[in-house]
Protein backbone atom coordinates (compact mmCIF):
# COMPACT_ATOMS: atom_id res chain seq x y z
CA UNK A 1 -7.37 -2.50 3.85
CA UNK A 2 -7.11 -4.02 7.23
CA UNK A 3 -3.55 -4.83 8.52
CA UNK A 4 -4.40 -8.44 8.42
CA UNK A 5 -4.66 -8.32 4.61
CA UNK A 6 -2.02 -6.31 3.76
CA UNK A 7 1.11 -8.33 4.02
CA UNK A 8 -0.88 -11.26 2.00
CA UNK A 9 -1.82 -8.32 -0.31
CA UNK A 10 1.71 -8.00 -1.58
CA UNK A 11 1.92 -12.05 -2.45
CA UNK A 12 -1.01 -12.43 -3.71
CA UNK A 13 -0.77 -9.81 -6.22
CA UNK A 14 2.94 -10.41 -7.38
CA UNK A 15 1.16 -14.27 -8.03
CA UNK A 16 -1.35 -12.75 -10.71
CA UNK A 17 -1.37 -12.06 -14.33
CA UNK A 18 -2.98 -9.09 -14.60
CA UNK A 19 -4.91 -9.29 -18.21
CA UNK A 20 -2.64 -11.92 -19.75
CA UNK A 21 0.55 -9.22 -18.16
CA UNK A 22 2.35 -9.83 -14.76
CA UNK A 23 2.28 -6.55 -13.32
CA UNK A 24 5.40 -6.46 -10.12
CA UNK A 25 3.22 -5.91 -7.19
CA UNK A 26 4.83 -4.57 -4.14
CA UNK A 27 3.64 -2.91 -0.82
CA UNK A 28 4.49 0.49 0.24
CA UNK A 29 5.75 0.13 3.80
CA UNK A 30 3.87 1.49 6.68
CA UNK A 31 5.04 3.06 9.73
CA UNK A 32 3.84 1.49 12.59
CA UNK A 33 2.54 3.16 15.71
CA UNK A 34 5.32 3.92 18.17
CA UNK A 35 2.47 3.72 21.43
CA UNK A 36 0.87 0.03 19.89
CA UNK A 37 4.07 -1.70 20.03
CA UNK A 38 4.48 -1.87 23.93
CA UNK A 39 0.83 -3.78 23.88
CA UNK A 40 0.97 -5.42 20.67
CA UNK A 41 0.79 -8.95 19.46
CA UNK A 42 4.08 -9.78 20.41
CA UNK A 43 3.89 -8.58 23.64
CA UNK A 44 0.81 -10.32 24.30
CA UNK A 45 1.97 -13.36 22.87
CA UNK A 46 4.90 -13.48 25.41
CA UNK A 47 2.28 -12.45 28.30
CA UNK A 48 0.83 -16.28 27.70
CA UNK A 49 3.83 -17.93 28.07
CA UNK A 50 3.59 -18.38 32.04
CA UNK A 51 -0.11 -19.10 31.57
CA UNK A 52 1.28 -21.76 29.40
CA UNK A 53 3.78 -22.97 31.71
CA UNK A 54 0.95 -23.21 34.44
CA UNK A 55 -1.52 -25.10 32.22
CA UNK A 56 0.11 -27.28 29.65
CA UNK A 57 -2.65 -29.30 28.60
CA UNK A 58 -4.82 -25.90 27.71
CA UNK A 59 -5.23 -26.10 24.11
CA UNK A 60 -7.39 -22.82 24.34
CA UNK A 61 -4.06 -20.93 25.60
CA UNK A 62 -1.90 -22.38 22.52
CA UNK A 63 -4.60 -21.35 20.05
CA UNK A 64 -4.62 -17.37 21.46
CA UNK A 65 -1.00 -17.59 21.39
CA UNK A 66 -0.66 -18.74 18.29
CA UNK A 67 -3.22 -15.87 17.18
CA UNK A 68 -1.18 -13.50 18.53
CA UNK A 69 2.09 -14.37 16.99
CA UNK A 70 0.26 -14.77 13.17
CA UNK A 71 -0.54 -10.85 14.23
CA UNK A 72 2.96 -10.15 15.33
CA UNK A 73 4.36 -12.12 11.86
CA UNK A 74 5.70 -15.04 13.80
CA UNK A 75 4.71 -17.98 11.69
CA UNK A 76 6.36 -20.85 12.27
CA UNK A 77 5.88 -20.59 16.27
CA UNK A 78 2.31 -19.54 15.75
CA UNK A 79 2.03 -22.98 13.32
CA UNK A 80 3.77 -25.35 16.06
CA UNK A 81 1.21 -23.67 18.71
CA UNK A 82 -1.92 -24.18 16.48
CA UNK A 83 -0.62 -27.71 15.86
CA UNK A 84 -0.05 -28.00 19.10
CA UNK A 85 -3.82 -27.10 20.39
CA UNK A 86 -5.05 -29.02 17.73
CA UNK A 87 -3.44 -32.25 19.02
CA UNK A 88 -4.93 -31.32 22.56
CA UNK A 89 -8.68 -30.46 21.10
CA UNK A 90 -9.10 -31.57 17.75
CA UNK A 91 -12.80 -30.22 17.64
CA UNK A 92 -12.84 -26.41 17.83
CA UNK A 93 -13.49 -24.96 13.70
CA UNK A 94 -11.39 -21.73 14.60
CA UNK A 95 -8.44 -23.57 15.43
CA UNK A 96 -7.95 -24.67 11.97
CA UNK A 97 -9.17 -21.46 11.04
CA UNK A 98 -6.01 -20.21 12.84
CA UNK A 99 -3.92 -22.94 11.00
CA UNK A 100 -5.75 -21.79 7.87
CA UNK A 101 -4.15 -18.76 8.31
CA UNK A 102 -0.44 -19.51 9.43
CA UNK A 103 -0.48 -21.42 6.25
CA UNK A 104 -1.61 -19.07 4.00
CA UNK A 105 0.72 -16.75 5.53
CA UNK A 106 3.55 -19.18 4.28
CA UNK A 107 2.16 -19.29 1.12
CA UNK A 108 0.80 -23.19 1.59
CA UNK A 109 -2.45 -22.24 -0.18
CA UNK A 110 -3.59 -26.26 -1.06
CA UNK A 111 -2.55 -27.23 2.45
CA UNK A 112 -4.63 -23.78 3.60
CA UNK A 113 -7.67 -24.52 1.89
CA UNK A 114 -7.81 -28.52 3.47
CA UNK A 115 -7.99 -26.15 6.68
CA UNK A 116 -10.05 -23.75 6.22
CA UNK A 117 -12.32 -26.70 4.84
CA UNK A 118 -12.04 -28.64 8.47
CA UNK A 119 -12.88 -25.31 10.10
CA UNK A 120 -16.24 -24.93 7.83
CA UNK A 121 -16.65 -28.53 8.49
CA UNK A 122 -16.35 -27.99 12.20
CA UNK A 123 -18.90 -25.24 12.44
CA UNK A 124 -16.66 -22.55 11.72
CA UNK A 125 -18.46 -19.18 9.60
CA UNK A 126 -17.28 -15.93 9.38
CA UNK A 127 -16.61 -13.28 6.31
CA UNK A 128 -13.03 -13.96 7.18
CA UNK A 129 -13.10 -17.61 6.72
CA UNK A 130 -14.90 -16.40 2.64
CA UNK A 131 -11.70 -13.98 2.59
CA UNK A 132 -9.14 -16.03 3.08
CA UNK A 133 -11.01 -19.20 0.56
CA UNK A 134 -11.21 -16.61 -2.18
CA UNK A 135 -7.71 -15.41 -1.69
CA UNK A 136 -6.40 -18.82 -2.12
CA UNK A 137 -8.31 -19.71 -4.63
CA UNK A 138 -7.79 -16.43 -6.35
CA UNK A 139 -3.98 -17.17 -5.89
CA UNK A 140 -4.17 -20.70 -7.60
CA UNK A 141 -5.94 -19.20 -10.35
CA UNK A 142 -9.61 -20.74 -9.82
CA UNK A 143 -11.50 -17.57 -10.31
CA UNK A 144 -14.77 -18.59 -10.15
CA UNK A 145 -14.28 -20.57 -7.11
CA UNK A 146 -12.78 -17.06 -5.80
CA UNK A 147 -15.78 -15.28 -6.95
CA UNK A 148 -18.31 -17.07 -5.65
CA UNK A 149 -16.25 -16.64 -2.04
CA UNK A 150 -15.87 -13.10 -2.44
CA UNK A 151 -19.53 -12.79 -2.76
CA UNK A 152 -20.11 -14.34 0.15
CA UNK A 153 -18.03 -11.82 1.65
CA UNK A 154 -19.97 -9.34 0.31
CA UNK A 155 -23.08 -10.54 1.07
CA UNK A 156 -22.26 -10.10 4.78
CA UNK A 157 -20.51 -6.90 4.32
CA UNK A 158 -21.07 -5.35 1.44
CA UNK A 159 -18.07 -2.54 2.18
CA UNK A 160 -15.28 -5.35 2.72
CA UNK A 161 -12.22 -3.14 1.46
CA UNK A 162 -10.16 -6.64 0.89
CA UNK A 163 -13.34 -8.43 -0.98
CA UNK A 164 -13.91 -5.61 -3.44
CA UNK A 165 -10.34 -5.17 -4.21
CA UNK A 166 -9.96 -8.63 -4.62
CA UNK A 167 -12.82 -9.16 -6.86
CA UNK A 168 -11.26 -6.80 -9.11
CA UNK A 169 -8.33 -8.86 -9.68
CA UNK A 170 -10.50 -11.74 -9.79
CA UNK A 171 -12.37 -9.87 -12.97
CA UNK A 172 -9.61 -8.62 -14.31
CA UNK A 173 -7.65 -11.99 -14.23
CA UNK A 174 -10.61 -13.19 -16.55
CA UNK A 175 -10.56 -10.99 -18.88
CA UNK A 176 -13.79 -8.65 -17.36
CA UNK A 177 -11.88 -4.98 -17.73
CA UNK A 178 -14.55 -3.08 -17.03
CA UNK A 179 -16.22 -5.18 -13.76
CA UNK A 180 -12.86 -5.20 -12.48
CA UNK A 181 -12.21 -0.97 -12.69
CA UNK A 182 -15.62 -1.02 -11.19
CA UNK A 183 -14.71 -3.17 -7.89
CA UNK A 184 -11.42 -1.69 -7.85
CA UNK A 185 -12.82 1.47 -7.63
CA UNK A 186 -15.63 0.45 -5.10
CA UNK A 187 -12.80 -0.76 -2.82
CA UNK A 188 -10.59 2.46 -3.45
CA UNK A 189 -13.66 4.54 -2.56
CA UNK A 190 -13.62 3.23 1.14
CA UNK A 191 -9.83 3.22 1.28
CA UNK A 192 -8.79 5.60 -0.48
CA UNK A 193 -5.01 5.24 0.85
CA UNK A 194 -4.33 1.97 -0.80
CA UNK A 195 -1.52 2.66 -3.46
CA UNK A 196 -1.46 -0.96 -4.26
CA UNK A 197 -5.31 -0.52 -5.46
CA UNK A 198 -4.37 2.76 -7.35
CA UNK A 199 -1.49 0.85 -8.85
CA UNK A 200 -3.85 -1.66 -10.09
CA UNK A 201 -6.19 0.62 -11.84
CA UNK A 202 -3.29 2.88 -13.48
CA UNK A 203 -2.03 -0.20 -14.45
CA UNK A 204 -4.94 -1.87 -16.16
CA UNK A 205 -6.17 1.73 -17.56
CA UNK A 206 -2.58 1.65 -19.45
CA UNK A 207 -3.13 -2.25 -20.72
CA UNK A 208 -6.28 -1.06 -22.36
CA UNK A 209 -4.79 2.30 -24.02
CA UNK A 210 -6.68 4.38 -21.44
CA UNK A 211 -3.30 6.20 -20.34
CA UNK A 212 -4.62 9.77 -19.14
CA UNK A 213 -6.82 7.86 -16.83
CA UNK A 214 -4.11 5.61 -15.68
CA UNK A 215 -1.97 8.56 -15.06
CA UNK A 216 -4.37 10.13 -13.06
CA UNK A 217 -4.39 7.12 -10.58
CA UNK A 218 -0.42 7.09 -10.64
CA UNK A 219 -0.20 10.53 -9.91
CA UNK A 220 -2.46 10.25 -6.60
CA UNK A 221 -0.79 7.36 -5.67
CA UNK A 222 2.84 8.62 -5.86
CA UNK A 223 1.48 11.51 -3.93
CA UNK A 224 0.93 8.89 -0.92
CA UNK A 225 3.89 7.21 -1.55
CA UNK A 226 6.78 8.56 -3.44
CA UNK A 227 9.01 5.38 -3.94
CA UNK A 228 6.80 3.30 -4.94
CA UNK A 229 8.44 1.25 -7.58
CA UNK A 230 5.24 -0.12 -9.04
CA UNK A 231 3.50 3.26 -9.13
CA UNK A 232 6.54 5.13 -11.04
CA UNK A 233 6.12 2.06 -13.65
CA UNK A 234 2.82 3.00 -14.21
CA UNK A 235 3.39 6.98 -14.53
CA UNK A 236 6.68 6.07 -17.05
CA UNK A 237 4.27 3.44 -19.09
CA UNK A 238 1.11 6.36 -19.61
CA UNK A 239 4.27 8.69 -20.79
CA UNK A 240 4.95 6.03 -23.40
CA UNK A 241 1.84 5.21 -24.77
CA UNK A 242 1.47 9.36 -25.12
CA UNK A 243 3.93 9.64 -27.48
CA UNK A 244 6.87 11.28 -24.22
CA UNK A 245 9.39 8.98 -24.36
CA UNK A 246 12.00 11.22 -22.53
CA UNK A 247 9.96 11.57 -19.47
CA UNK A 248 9.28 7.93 -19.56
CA UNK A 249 12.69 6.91 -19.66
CA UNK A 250 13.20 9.29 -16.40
CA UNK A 251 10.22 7.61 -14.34
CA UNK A 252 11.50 3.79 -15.63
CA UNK A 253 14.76 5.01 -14.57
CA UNK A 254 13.36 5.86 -10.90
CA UNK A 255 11.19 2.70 -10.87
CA UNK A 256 14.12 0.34 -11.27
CA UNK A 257 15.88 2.99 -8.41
CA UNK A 258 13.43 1.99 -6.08
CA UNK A 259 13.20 -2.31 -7.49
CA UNK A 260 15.53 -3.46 -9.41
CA UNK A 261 12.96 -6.67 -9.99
CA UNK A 262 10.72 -4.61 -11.77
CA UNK A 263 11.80 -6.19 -15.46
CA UNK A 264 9.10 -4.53 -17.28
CA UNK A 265 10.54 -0.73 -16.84
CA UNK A 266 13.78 -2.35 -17.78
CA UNK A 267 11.97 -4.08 -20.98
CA UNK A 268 10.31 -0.53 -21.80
CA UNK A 269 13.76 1.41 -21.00
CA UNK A 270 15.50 -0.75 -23.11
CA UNK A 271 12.96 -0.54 -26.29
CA UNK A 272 12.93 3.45 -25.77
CA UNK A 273 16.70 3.84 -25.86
CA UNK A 274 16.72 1.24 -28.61
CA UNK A 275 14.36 3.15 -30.72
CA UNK A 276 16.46 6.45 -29.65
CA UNK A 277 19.58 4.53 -30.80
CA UNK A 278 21.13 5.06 -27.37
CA UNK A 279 22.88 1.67 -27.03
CA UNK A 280 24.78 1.60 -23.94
CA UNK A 281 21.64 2.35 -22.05
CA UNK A 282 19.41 -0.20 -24.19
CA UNK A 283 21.60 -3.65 -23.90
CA UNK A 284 22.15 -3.70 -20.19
CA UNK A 285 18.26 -2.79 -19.65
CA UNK A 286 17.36 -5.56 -22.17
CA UNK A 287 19.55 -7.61 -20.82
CA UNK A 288 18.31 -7.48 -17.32
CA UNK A 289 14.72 -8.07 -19.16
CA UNK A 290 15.52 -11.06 -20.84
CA UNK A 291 17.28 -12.43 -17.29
CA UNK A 292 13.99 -12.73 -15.96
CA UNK A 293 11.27 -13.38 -18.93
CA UNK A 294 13.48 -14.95 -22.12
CA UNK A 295 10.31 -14.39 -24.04
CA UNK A 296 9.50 -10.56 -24.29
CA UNK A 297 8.16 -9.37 -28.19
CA UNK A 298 11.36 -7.83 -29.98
CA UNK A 299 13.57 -7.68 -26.83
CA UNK A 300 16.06 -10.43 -27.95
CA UNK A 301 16.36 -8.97 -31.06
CA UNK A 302 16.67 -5.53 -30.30
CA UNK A 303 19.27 -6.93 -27.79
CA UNK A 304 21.24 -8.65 -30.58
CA UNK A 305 20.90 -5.03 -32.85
CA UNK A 306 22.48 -2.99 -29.96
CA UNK A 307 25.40 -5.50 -29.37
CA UNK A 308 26.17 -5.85 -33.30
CA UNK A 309 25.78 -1.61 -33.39
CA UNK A 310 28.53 -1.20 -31.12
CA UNK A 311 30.50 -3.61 -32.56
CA UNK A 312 30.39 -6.42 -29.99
CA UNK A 313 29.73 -8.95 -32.72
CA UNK A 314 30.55 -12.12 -30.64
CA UNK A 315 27.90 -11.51 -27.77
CA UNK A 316 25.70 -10.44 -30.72
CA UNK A 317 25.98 -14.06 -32.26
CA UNK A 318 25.12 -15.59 -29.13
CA UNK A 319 21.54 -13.75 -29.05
CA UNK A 320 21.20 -14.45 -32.81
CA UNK A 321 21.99 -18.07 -32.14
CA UNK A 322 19.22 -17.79 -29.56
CA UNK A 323 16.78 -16.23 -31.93
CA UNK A 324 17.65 -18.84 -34.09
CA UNK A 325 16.72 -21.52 -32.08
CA UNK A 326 13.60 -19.70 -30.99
CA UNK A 327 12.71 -19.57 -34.77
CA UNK A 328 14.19 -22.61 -36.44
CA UNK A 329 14.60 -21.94 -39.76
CA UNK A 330 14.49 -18.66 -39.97
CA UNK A 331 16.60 -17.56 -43.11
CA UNK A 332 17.25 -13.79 -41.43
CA UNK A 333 18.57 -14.73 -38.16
CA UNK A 334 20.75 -17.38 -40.08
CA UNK A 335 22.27 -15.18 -42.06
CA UNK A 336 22.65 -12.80 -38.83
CA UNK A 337 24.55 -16.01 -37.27
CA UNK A 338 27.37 -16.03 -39.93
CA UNK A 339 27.20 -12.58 -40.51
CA UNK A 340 28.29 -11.10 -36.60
CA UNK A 341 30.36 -14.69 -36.58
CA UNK A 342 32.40 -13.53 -39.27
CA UNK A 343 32.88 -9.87 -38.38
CA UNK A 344 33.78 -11.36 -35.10
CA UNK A 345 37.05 -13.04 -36.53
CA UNK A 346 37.76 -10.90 -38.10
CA UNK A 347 37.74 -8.13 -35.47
CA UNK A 348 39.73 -10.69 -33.39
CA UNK A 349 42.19 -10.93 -36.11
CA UNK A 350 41.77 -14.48 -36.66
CA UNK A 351 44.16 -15.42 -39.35
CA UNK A 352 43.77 -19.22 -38.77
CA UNK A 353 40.77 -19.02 -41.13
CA UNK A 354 41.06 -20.30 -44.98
CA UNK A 355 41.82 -17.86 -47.42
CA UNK A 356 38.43 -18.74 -49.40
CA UNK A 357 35.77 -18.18 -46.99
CA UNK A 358 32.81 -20.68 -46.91
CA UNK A 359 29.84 -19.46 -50.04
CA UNK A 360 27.94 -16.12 -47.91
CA UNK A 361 24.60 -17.49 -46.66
CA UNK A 362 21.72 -15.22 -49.14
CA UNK A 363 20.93 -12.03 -46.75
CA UNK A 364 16.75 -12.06 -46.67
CA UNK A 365 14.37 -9.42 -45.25
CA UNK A 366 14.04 -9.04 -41.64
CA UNK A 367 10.93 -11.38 -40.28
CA UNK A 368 8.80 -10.85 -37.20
CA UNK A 369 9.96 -13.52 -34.37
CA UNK A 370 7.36 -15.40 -32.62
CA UNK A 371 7.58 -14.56 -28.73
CA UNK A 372 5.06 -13.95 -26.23
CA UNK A 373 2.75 -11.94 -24.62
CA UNK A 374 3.61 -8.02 -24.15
């Protein structure tokens, strides 16, 4: 995939639900070229500042400058100097093409789209232009709109790297496994050096219970890239579902080495060491979990098991008082409540407590909790 998709790559990805699951999305970093960066953007950017200087009314000069800098990640100043050529020659479609861009770059994807529309609108057209529509609209969620963009991508060059990678997503967002492993793997075929795109197929193989394929993807991509954080999730999760929960624990252990943001190996970690009854490694995992999605299936429970286990009854009662309030009424995590809260005092020694202690609360069968998606 072509430099000028990559860092938007990384965004746009870590903005998806991949089939109803966020999957952490990062890029693998890239070494650049020692020999390119003497002549590169930046350089050339600063080679048009005297040119500038000379001819301040040019709004052609502003627009290449600000071209240059989007290439050399300066954003704001290539913004201000797109902005700036735009207020000198409002006509030109690929200089709000070029703003199209700087804003996309900052993530301004409404804001993008009203300029990408003025450069269609102003006789603007290039596979590009499609690119960066569908990637927006992909980002925002409106996958058809995305779709029919990406096609028109395609249509032009039917071997766009970006456009068949991002129609993948764009299936696999919907709910369309199998189109989606199809255009993943069409865009993996002509790059097949992206780890991001092998990180995408291990990781939908391993949401449909397809796990030796998904580790087969995982595997070539750690072989590009070692560290990958997202990659090493996806090799611990096939582990899992294959019934090797020791070796999975190592690889989420590695993953969280390399991104500690990656709450999913910490939500699997935690479950494995749970089920293992290995507490001290299971409540700060699940705890990191919950930090960043309060709503994972069994995790505040399983959280509120390890804590009571090892006898830390009051932090206990606080997650049962959660899972109470989660599930109002819930007889079990009621009973939990006064149970940990009186185990609590009297760990603590509280003697302030009445002699005759309030009638014990009926202890009923565990109940499923009502949380959301895995």
């Amino acid at each position: 995939m072509g430099s000028k998709q990559g860092g938007w790559l990384t965004a746009l990805v870590a903005m998806l639900l991949i089939g109803g699951c966020s999957g952490p999305t990062e890029r693998p970093d890239r070494m650049v070229p020692l020999a390119t960066v003497q002549s590169g953007p930046h350089i050339q950017a600063q080679e048009l500042d005297g040119a500038i200087a000379r001819q301040p009314g040019n709004a052609s000069l502003y627009a290449r400058r600000a071209a240059f800098r989007l290439d050399a990640g300066q954003i704001e100043p290539a913004l201000q100097d797109i902005n700036q050529a735009l207020n000198l020659d409002d006509g030109p479609g690929e200089f709000y093409f070029t703003k199209a861009r700087a804003l996309r770059a900052k993530y301004h994807l409404t804001a993008a789209l009203t300029a990408a529309d003025e450069a269609a609108r102003h006789g603007f057209a290039s596979p590009e232009l499609n690119l960066l529509v569908g990637e927006a609209n992909l980002a925002t969620r409106h996958y058809q709109a995305a779709l029919d963009q990406l096609d028109r991508v395609l249509q032009q060059e039917p071997d766009h790297v970006a456009a068949l990678f991002y129609k993948g997503l764009a299936f696999a967002a919907t709910g369309d496994t199998t189109q989606a492993i199809d255009y993943l793997r069409a865009s993996l075929t002509r790059d097949p050096r992206q780890a991001e795109t092998m990180h995408q197929l291990a990781f939908l193989l391993n949401a449909y219970h397809q796990p030796e394929q998904g580790a087969r993807y995982a595997a070539r991509g750690l072989k590009l890239d070692p560290t990958y954080a997202p990659l090493l999730y996806d090799y611990a999760r096939q582990f899992e579902l294959q019934a090797a929960p020791d070796s999975a624990l190592h690889y989420y252990a590695r993953a969280l080495q390399q991104d500690s943001t990656l709450y999913r190996a910490d939500y699997h970690l935690g479950q494995l060491a749970y089920e293992q009854r290995r507490y001290a490694v299971a409540i700060p995992a699940l705890q990191r979990a919950l930090r960043r999605a309060s709503r994972l299936p069994g995790a505040r429970q399983q959280l509120a098991e390890s804590l009571e286990s090892t006898g830390r009854y009051a932090e206990a009662q606080a997650q049962y008082r959660q899972l109470v309030a989660e599930n109002p009424g819930n007889r079990h995590w009621t009973y939990k409540v006064w149970k940990t809260g009186e185990r609590a005092r009297g760990f603590s020694g509280d003697t302030t407590r009445s002699r005759v202690s309030a009638v014990t609360p009926l202890a009923p069968r565990p109940a499923t909790t009502n949380s959301d998606e895995e």
